[in-house]
Protein backbone atom coordinates (compact mmCIF):
# COMPACT_ATOMS: atom_id res chain seq x y z
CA UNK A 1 -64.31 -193.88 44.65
CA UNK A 2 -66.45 -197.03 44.80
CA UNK A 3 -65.25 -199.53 47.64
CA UNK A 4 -64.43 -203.50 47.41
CA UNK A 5 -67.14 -205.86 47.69
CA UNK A 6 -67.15 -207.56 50.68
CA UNK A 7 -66.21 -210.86 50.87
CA UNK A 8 -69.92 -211.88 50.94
CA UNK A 9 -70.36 -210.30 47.87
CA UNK A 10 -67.68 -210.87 45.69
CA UNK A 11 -69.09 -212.69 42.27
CA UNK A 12 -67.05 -215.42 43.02
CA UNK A 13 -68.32 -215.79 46.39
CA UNK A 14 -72.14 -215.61 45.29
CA UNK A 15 -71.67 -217.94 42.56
CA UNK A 16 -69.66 -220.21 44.44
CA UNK A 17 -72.89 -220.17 47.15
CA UNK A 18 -75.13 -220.56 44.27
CA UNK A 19 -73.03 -223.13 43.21
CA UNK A 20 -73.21 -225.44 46.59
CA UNK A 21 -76.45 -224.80 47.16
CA UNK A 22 -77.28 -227.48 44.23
CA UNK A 23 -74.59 -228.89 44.18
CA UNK A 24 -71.71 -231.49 46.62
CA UNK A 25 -68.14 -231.31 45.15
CA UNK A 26 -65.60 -233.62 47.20
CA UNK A 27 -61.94 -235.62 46.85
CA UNK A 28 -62.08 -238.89 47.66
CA UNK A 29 -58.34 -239.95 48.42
CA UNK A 30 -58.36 -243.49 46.80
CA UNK A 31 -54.31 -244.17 47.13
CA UNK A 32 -52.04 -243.07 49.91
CA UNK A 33 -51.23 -242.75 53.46
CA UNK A 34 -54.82 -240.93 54.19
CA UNK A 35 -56.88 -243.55 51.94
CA UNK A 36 -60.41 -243.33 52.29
CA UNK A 37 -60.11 -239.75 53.29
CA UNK A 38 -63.10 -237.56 52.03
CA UNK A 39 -62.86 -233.45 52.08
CA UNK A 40 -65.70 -231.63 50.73
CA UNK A 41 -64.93 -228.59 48.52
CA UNK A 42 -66.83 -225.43 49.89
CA UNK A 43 -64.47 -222.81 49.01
CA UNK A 44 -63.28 -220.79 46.19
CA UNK A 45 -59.45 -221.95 46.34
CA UNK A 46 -58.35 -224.85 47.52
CA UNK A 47 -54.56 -226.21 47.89
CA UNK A 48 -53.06 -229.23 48.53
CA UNK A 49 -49.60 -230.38 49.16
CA UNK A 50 -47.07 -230.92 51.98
CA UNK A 51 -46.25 -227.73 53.53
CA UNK A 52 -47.46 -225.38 55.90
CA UNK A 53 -50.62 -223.25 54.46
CA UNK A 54 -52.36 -225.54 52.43
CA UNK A 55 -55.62 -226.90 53.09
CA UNK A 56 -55.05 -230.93 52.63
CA UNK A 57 -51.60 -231.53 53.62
CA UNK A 58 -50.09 -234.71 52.78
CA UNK A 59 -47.64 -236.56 54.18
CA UNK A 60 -45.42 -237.40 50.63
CA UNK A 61 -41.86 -236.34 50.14
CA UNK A 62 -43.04 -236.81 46.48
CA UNK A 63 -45.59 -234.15 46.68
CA UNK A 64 -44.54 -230.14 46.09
CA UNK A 65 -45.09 -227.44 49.59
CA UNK A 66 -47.91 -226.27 47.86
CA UNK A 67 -47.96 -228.72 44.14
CA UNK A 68 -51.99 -228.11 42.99
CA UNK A 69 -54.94 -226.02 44.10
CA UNK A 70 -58.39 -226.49 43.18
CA UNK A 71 -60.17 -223.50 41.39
CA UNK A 72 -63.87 -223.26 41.96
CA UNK A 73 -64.44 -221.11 37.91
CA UNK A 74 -67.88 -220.32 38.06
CA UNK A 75 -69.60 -223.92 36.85
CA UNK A 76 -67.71 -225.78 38.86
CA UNK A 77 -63.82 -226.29 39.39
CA UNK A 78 -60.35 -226.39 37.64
CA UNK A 79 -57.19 -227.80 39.16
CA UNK A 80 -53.86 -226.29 38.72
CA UNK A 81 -50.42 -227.37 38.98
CA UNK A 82 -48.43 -224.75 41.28
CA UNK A 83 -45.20 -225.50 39.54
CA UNK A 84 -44.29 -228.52 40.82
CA UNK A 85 -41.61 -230.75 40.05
CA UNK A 86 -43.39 -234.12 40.00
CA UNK A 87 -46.02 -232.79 38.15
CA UNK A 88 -50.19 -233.69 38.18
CA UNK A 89 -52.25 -235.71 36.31
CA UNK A 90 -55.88 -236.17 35.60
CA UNK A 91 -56.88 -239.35 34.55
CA UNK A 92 -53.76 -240.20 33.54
CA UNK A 93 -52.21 -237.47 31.06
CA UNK A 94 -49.99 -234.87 32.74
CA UNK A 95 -51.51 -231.46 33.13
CA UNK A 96 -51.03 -227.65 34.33
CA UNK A 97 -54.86 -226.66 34.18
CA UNK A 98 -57.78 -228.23 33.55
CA UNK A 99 -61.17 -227.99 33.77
CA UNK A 100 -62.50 -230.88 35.87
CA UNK A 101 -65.39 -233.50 35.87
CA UNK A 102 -67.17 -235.43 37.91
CA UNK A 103 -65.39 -238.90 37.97
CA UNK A 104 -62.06 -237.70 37.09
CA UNK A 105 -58.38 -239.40 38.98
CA UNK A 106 -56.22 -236.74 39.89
CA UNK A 107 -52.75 -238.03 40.60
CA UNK A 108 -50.02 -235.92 42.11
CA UNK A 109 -47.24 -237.45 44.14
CA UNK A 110 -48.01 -241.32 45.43
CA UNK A 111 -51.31 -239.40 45.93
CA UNK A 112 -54.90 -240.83 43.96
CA UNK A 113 -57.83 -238.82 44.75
CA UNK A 114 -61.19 -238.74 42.84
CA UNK A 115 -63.11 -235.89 42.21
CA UNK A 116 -66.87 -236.10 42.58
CA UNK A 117 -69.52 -233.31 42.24
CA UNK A 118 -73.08 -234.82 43.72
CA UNK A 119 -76.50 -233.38 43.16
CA UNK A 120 -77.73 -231.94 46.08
CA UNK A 121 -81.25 -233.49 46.63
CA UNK A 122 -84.06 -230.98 47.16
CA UNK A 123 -87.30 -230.80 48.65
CA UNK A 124 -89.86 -231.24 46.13
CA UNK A 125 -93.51 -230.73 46.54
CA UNK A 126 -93.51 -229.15 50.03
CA UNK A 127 -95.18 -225.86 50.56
CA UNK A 128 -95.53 -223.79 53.48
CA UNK A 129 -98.39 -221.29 54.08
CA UNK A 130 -97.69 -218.39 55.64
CA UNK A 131 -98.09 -219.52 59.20
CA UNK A 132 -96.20 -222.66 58.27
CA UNK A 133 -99.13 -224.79 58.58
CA UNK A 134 -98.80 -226.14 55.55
CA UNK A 135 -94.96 -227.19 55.63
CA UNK A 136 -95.77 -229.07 59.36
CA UNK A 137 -98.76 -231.02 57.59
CA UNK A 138 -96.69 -231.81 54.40
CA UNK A 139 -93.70 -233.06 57.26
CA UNK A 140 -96.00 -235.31 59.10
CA UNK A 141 -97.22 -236.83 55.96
CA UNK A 142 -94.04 -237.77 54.56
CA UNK A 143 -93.25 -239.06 58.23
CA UNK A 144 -96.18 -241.85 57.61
């Protein structure tokens, strides 16, 4: 009988690292007692709410124990209402699941938060030889 992947090497997982590796997706909390707040999103499942368990807790009565959780779904992320009674919105129109974009207001509780995916910028141009020569002459030039 074939075992489990290991967490390492779950699809998910590997995508998700493929995913990060080019990419920076974040909350920015724009409204609320933790304003200005920025979390960066670097794993597959993400909750937030007021209760024990979650990963961004909140202080809002308004807000469920556990009211959304972020989905990373192989291109990027979803968010998904947990069943709670106040409900969540993304830019405005109430929602269950979505698929999100960059730019887009989630609102749940007296909570505003922005999601934002960034490009991760890469090294262009820089080449190392085997010894590594190369890469520590490329370095010092773009030092100059």
């Amino acid at each position: 009988m074939p075992s489990a992947p290991k967490p390492s090497e779950h699809p998910v997982h590997s995508s998700l690292a493929s995913f990060l590796a080019s990419h920076r997706p974040f909350l920015v909390i724009l409204a609320g007692p933790a304003r200005t707040l920025e979390i960066e999103l670097d794993q597959a499942r993400f909750r937030i709410g007021r209760g024990p368990g979650v990963d961004l807790s909140l202080d809002d009565p308004e807000l469920g124990r556990a009211h959304a959780e972020l989905r990373f779904a192989g291109a990027g992320f979803e968010l998904v209402d947990l069943g709670s009674d106040g409900g969540t919105r993304i830019n405005g129109a109430l929602t269950t699941q979505d698929t999100l974009k960059d730019g887009d207001r989630l609102q749940m509780g007296r909570q505003l938060l922005e999601f934002v995916i960034e490009a991760r910028e890469q090294l262009s141009g820089i080449a190392a030889d085997d010894d590594g020569a190369g890469l520590e002459r490329d370095l010092a030039a773009l030092a100059r």
